[in-house]
PDB file of N, CA and C in Angstrom:
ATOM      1  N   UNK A   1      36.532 -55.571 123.722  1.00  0.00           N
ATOM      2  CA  UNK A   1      37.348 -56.650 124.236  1.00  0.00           C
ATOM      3  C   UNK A   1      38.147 -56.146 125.435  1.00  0.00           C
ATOM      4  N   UNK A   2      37.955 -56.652 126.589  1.00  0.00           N
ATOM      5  CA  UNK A   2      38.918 -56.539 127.759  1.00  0.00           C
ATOM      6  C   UNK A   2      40.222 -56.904 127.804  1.00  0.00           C
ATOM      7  N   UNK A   3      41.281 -56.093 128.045  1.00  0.00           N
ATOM      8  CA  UNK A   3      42.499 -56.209 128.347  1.00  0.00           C
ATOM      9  C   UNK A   3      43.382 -57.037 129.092  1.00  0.00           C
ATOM     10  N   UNK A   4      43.661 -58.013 129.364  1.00  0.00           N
ATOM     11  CA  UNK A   4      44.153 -58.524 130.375  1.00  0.00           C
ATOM     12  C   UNK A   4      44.988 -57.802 131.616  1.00  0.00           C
ATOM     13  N   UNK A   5      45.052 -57.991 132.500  1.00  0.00           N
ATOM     14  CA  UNK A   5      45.764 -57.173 133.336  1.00  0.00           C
ATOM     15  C   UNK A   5      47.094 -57.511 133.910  1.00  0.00           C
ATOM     16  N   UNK A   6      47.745 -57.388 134.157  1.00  0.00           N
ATOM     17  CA  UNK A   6      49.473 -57.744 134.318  1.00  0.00           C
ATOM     18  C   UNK A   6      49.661 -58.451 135.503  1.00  0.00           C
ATOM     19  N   UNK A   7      50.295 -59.698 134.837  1.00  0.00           N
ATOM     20  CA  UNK A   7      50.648 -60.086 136.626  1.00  0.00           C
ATOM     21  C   UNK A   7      51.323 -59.642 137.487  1.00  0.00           C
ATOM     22  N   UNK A   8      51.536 -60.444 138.973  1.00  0.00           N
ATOM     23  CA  UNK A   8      52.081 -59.499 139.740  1.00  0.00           C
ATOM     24  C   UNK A   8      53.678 -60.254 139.317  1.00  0.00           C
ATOM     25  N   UNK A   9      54.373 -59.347 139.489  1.00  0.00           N
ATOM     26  CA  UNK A   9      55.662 -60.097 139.199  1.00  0.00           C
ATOM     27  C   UNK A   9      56.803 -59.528 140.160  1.00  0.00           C
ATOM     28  N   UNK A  10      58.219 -59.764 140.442  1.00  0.00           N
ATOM     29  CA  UNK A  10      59.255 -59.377 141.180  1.00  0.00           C
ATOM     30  C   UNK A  10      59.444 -57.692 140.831  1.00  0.00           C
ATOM     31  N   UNK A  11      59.030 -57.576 139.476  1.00  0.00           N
ATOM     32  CA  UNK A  11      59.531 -56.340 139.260  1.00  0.00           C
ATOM     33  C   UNK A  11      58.569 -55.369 139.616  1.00  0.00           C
ATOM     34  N   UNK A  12      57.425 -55.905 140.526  1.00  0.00           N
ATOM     35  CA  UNK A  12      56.302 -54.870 140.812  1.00  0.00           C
ATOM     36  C   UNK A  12      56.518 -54.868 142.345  1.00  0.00           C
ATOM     37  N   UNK A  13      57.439 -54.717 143.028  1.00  0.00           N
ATOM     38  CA  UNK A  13      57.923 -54.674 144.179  1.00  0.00           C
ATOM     39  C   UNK A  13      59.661 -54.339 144.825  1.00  0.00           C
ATOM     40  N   UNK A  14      59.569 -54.601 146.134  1.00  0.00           N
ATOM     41  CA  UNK A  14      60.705 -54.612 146.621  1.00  0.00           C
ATOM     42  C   UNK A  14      60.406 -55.525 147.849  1.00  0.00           C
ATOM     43  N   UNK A  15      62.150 -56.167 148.358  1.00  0.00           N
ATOM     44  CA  UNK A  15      62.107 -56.789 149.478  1.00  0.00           C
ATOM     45  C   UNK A  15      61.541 -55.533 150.902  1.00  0.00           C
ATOM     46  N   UNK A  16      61.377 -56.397 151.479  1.00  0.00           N
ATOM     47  CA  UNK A  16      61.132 -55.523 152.755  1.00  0.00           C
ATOM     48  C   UNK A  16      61.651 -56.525 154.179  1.00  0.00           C
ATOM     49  N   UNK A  17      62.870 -56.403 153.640  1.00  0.00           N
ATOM     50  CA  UNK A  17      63.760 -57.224 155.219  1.00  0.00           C
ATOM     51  C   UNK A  17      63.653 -56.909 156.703  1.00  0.00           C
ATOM     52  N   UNK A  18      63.316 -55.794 156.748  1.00  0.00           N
ATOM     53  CA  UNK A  18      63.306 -55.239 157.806  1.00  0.00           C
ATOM     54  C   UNK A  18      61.621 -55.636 158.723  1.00  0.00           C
ATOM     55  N   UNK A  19      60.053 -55.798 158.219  1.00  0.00           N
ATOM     56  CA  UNK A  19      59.650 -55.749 158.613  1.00  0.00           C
ATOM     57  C   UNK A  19      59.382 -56.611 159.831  1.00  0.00           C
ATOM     58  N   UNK A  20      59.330 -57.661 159.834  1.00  0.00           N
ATOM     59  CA  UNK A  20      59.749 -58.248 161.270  1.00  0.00           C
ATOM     60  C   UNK A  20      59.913 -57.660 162.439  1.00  0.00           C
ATOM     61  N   UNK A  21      61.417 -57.401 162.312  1.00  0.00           N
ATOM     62  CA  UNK A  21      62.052 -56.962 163.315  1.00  0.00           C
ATOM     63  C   UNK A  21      61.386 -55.583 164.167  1.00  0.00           C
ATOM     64  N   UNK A  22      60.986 -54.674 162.712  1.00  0.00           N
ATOM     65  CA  UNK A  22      60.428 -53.231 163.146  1.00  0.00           C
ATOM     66  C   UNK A  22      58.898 -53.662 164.418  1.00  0.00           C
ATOM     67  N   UNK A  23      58.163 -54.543 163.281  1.00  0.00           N
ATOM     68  CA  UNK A  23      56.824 -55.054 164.212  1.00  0.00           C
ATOM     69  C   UNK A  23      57.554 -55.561 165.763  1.00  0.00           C
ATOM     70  N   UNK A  24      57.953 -56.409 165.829  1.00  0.00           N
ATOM     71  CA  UNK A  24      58.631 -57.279 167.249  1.00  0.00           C
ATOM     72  C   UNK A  24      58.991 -56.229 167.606  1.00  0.00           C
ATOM     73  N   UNK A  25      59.753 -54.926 167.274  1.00  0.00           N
ATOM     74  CA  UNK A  25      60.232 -54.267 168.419  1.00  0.00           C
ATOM     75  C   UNK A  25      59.150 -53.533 168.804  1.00  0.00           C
ATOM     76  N   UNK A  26      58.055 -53.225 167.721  1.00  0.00           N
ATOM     77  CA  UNK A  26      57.132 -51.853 168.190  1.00  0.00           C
ATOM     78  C   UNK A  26      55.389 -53.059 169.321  1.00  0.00           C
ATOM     79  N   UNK A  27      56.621 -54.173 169.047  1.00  0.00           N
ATOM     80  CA  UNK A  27      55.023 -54.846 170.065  1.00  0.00           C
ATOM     81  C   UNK A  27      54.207 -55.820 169.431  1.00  0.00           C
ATOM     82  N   UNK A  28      54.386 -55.661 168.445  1.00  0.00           N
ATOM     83  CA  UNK A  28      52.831 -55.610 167.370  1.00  0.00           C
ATOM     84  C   UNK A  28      52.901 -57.105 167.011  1.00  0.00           C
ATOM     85  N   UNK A  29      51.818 -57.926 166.754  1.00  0.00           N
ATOM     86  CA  UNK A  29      51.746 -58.910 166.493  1.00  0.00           C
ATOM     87  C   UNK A  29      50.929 -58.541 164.851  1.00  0.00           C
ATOM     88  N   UNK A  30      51.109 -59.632 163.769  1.00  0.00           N
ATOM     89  CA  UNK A  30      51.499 -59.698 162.368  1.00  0.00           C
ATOM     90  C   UNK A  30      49.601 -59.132 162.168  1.00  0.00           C
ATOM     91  N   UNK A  31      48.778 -60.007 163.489  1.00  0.00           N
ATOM     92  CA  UNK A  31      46.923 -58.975 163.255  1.00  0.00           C
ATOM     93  C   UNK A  31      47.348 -57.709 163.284  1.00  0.00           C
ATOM     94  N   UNK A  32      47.654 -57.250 164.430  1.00  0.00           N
ATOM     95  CA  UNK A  32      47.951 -55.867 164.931  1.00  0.00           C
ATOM     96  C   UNK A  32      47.847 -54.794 163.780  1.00  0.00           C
ATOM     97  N   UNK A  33      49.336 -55.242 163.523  1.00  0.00           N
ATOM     98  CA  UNK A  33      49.994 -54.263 162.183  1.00  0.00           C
ATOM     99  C   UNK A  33      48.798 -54.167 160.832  1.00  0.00           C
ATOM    100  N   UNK A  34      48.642 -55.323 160.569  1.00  0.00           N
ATOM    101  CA  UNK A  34      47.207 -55.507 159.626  1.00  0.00           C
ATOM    102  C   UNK A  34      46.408 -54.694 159.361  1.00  0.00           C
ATOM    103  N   UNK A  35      45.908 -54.502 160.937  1.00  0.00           N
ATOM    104  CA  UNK A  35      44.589 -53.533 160.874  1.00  0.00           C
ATOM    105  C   UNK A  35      45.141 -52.254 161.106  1.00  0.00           C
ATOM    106  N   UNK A  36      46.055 -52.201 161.732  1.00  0.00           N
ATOM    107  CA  UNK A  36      46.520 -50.372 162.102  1.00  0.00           C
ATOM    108  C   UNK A  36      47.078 -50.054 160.044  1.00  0.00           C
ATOM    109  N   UNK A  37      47.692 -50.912 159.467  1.00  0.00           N
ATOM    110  CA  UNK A  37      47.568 -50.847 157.819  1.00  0.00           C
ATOM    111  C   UNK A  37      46.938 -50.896 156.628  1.00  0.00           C
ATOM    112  N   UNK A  38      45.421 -51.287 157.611  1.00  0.00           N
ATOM    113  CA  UNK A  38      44.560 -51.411 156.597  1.00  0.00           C
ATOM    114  C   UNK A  38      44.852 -52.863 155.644  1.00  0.00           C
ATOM    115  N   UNK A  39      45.790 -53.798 155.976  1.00  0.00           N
ATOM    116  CA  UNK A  39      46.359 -55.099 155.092  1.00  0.00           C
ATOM    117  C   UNK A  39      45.691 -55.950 155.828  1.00  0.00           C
ATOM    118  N   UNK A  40      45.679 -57.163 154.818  1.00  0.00           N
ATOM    119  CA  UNK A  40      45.087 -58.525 155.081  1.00  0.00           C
ATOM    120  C   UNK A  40      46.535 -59.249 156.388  1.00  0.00           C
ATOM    121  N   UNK A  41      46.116 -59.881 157.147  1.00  0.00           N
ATOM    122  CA  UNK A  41      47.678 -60.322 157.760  1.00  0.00           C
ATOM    123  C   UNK A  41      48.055 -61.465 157.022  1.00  0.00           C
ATOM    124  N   UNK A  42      47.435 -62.034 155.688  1.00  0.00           N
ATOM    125  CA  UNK A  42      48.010 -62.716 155.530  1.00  0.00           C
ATOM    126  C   UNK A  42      49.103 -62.266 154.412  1.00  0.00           C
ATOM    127  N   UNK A  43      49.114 -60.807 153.435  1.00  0.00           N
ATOM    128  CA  UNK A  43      49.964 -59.677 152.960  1.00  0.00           C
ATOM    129  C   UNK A  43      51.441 -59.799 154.087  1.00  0.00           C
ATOM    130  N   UNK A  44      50.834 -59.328 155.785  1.00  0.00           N
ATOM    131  CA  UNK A  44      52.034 -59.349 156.433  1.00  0.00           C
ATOM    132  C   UNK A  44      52.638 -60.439 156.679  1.00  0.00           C
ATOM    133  N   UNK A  45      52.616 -61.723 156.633  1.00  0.00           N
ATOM    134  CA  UNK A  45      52.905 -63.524 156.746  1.00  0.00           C
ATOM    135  C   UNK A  45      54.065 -62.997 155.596  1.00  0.00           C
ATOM    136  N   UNK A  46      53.583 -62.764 154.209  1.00  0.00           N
ATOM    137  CA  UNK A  46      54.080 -63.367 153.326  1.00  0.00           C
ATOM    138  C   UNK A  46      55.294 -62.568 152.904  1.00  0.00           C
ATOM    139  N   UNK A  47      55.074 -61.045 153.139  1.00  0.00           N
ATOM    140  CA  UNK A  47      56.265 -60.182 153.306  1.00  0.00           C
ATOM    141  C   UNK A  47      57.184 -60.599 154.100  1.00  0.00           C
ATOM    142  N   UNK A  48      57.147 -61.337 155.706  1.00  0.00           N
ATOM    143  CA  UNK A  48      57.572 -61.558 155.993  1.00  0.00           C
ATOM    144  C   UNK A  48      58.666 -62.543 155.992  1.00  0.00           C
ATOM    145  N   UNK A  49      58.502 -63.422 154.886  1.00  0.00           N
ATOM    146  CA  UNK A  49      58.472 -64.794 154.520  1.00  0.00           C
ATOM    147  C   UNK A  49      59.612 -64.489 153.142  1.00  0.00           C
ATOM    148  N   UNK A  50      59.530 -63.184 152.624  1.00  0.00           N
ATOM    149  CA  UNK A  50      60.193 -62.990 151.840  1.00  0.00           C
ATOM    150  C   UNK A  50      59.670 -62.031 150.275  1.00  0.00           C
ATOM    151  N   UNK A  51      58.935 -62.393 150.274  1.00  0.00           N
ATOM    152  CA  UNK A  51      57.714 -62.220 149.403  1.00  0.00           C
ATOM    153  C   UNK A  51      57.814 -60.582 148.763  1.00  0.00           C
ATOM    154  N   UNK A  52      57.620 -60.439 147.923  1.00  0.00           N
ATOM    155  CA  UNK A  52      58.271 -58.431 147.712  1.00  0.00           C
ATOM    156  C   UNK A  52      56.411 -58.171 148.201  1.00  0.00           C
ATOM    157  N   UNK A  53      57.119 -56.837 148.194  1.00  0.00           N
ATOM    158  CA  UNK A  53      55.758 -55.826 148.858  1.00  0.00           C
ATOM    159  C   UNK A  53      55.825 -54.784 147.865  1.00  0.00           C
ATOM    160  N   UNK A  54      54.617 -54.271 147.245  1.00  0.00           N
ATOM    161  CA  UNK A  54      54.368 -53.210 146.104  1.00  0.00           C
ATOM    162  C   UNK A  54      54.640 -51.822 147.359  1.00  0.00           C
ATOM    163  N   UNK A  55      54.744 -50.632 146.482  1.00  0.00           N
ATOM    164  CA  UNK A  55      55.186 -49.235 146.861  1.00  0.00           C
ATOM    165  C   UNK A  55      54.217 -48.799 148.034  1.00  0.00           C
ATOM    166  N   UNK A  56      52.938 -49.244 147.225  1.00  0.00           N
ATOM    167  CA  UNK A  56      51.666 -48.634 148.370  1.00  0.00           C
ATOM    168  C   UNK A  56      51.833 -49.557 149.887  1.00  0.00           C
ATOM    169  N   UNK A  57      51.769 -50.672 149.428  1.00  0.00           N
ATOM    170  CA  UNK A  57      51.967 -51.630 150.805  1.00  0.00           C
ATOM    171  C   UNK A  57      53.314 -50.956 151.548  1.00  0.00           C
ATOM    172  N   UNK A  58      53.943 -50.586 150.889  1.00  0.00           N
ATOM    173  CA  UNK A  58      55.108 -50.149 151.890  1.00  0.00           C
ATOM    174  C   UNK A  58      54.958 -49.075 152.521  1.00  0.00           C
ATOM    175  N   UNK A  59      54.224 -48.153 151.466  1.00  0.00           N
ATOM    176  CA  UNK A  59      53.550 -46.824 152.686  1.00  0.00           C
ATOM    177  C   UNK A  59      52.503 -46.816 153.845  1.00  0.00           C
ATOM    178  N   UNK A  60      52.191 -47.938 153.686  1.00  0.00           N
ATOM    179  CA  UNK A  60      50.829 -48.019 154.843  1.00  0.00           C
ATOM    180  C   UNK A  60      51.446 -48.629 155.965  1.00  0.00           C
ATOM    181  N   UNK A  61      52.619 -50.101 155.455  1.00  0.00           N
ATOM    182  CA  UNK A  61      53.260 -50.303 156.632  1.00  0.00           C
ATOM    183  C   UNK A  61      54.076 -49.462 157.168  1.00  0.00           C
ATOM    184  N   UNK A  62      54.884 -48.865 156.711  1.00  0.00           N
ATOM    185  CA  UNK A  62      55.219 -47.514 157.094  1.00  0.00           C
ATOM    186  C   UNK A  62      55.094 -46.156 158.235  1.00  0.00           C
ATOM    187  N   UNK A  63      53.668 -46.001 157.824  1.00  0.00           N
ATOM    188  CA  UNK A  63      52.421 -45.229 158.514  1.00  0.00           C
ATOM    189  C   UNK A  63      52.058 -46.083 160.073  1.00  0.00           C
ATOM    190  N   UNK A  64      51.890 -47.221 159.457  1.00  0.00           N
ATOM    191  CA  UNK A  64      51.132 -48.134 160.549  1.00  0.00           C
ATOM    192  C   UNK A  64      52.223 -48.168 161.991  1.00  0.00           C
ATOM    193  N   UNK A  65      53.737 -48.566 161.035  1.00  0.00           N
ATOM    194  CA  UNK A  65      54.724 -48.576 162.261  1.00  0.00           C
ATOM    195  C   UNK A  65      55.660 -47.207 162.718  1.00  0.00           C
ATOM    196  N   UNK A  66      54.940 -45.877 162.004  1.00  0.00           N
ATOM    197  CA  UNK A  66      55.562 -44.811 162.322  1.00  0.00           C
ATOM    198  C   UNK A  66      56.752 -44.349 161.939  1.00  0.00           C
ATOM    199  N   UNK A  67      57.868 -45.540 160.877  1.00  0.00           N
ATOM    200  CA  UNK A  67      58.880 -44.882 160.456  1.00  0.00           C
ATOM    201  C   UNK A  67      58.815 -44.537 158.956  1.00  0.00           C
ATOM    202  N   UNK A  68      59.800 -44.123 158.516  1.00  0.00           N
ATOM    203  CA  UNK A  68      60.297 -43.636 157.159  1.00  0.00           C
ATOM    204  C   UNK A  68      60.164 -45.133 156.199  1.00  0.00           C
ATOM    205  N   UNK A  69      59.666 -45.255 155.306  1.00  0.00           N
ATOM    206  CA  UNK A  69      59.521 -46.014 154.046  1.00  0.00           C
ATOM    207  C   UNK A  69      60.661 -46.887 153.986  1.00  0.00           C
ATOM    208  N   UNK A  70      61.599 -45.959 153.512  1.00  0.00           N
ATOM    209  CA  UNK A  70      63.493 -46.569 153.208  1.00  0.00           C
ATOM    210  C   UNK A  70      63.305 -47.477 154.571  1.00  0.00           C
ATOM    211  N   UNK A  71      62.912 -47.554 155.537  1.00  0.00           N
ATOM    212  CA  UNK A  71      63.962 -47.770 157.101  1.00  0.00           C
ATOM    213  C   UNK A  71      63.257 -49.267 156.736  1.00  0.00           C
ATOM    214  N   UNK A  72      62.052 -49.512 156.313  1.00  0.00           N
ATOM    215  CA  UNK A  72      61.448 -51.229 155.650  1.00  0.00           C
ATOM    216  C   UNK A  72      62.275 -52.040 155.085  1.00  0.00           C
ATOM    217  N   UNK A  73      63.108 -51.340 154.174  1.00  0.00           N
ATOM    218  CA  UNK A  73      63.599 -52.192 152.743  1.00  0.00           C
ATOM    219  C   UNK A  73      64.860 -52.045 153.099  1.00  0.00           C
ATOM    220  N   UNK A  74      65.723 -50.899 154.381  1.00  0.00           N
ATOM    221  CA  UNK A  74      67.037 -50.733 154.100  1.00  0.00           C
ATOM    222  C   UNK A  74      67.698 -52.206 154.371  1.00  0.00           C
ATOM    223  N   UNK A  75      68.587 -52.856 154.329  1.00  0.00           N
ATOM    224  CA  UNK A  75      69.098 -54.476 154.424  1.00  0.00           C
ATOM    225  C   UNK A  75      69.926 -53.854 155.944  1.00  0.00           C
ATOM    226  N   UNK A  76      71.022 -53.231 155.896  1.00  0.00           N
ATOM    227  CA  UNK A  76      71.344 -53.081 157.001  1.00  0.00           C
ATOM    228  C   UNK A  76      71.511 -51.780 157.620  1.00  0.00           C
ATOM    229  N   UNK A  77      71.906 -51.179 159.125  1.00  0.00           N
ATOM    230  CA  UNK A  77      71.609 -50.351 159.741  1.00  0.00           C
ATOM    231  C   UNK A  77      73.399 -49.278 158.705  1.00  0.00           C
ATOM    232  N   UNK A  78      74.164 -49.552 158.105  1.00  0.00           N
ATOM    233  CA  UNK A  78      74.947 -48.960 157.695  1.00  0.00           C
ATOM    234  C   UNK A  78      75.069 -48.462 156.349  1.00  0.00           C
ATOM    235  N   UNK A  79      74.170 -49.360 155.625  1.00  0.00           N
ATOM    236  CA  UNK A  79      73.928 -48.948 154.054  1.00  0.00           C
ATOM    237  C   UNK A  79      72.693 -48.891 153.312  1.00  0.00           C
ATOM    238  N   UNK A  80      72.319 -48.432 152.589  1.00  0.00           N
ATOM    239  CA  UNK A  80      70.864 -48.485 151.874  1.00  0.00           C
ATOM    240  C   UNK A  80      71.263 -49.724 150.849  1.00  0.00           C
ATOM    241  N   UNK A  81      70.010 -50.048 150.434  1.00  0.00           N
ATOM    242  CA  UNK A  81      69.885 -51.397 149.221  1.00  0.00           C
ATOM    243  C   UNK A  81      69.482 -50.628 147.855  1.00  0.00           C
ATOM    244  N   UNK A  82      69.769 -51.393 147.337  1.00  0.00           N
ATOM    245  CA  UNK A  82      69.631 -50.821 145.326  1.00  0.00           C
ATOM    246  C   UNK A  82      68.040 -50.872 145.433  1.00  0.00           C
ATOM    247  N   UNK A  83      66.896 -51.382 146.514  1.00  0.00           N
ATOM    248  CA  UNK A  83      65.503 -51.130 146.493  1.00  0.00           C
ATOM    249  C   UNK A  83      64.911 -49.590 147.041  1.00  0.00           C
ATOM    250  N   UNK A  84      65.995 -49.395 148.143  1.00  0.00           N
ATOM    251  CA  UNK A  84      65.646 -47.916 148.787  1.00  0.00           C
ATOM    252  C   UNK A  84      66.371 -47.059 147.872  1.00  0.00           C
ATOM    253  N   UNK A  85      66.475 -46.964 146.882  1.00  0.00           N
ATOM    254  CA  UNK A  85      67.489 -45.706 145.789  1.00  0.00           C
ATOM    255  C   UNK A  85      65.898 -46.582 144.804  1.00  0.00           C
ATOM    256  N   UNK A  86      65.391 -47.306 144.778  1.00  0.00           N
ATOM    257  CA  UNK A  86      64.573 -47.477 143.755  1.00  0.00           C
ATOM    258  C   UNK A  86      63.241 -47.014 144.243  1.00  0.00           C
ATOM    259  N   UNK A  87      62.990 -46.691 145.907  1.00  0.00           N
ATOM    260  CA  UNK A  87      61.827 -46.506 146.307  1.00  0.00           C
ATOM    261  C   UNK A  87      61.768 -44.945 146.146  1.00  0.00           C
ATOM    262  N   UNK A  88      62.960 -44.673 146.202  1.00  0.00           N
ATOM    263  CA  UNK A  88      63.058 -42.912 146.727  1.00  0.00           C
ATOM    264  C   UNK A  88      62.597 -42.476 144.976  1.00  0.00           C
ATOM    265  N   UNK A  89      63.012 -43.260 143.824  1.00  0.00           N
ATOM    266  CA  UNK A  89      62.989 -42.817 142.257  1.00  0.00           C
ATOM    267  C   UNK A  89      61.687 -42.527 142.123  1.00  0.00           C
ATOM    268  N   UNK A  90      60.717 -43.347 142.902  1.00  0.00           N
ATOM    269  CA  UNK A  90      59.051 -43.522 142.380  1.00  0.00           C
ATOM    270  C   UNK A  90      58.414 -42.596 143.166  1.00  0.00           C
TER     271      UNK A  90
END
């Protein structure tokens, strides 16, 4: 008998507020980033939109836009969020 497999839920992610802004400044239009991430753009739409992003998605966008992981999820340029103390745990 097969297992069911878990949905995706809030708690299998984090916000990622920042990505937007990081793409718009580095140029990149929402294809762009996609393919330099290996992601569907419609993954980057929906992050954008609000949508949490799992650990791995955050490392590829990451990679794709050249900064540090935390610098995705931090909320503002003066404090970290209770998601970047949860990204750094995993």
């Amino acid at each position: 008998m097969m297992t069911p497999q878990p949905r995706a839920s809030k708690a299998n992610g984090v916000p990622v507020p920042q990505l937007a802004t990081l793409r718009k400044n580095a140029g990149l239009s929402q294809r762009t980033l996609a393919e330099r991430a290996r992601l569907c753009v419609t993954t980057i739409s929906r992050i954008e939109q609000g949508a949490n992003a799992r650990y791995d998605t955050i490392e590829l966008l990451a990679q794709a836009l050249n900064v540090p992981p935390t610098r995705l999820i931090r909320r503002s340029r003066q404090g970290t969020s209770q998601a970047s103390s949860a990204y750094s745990e995993h």
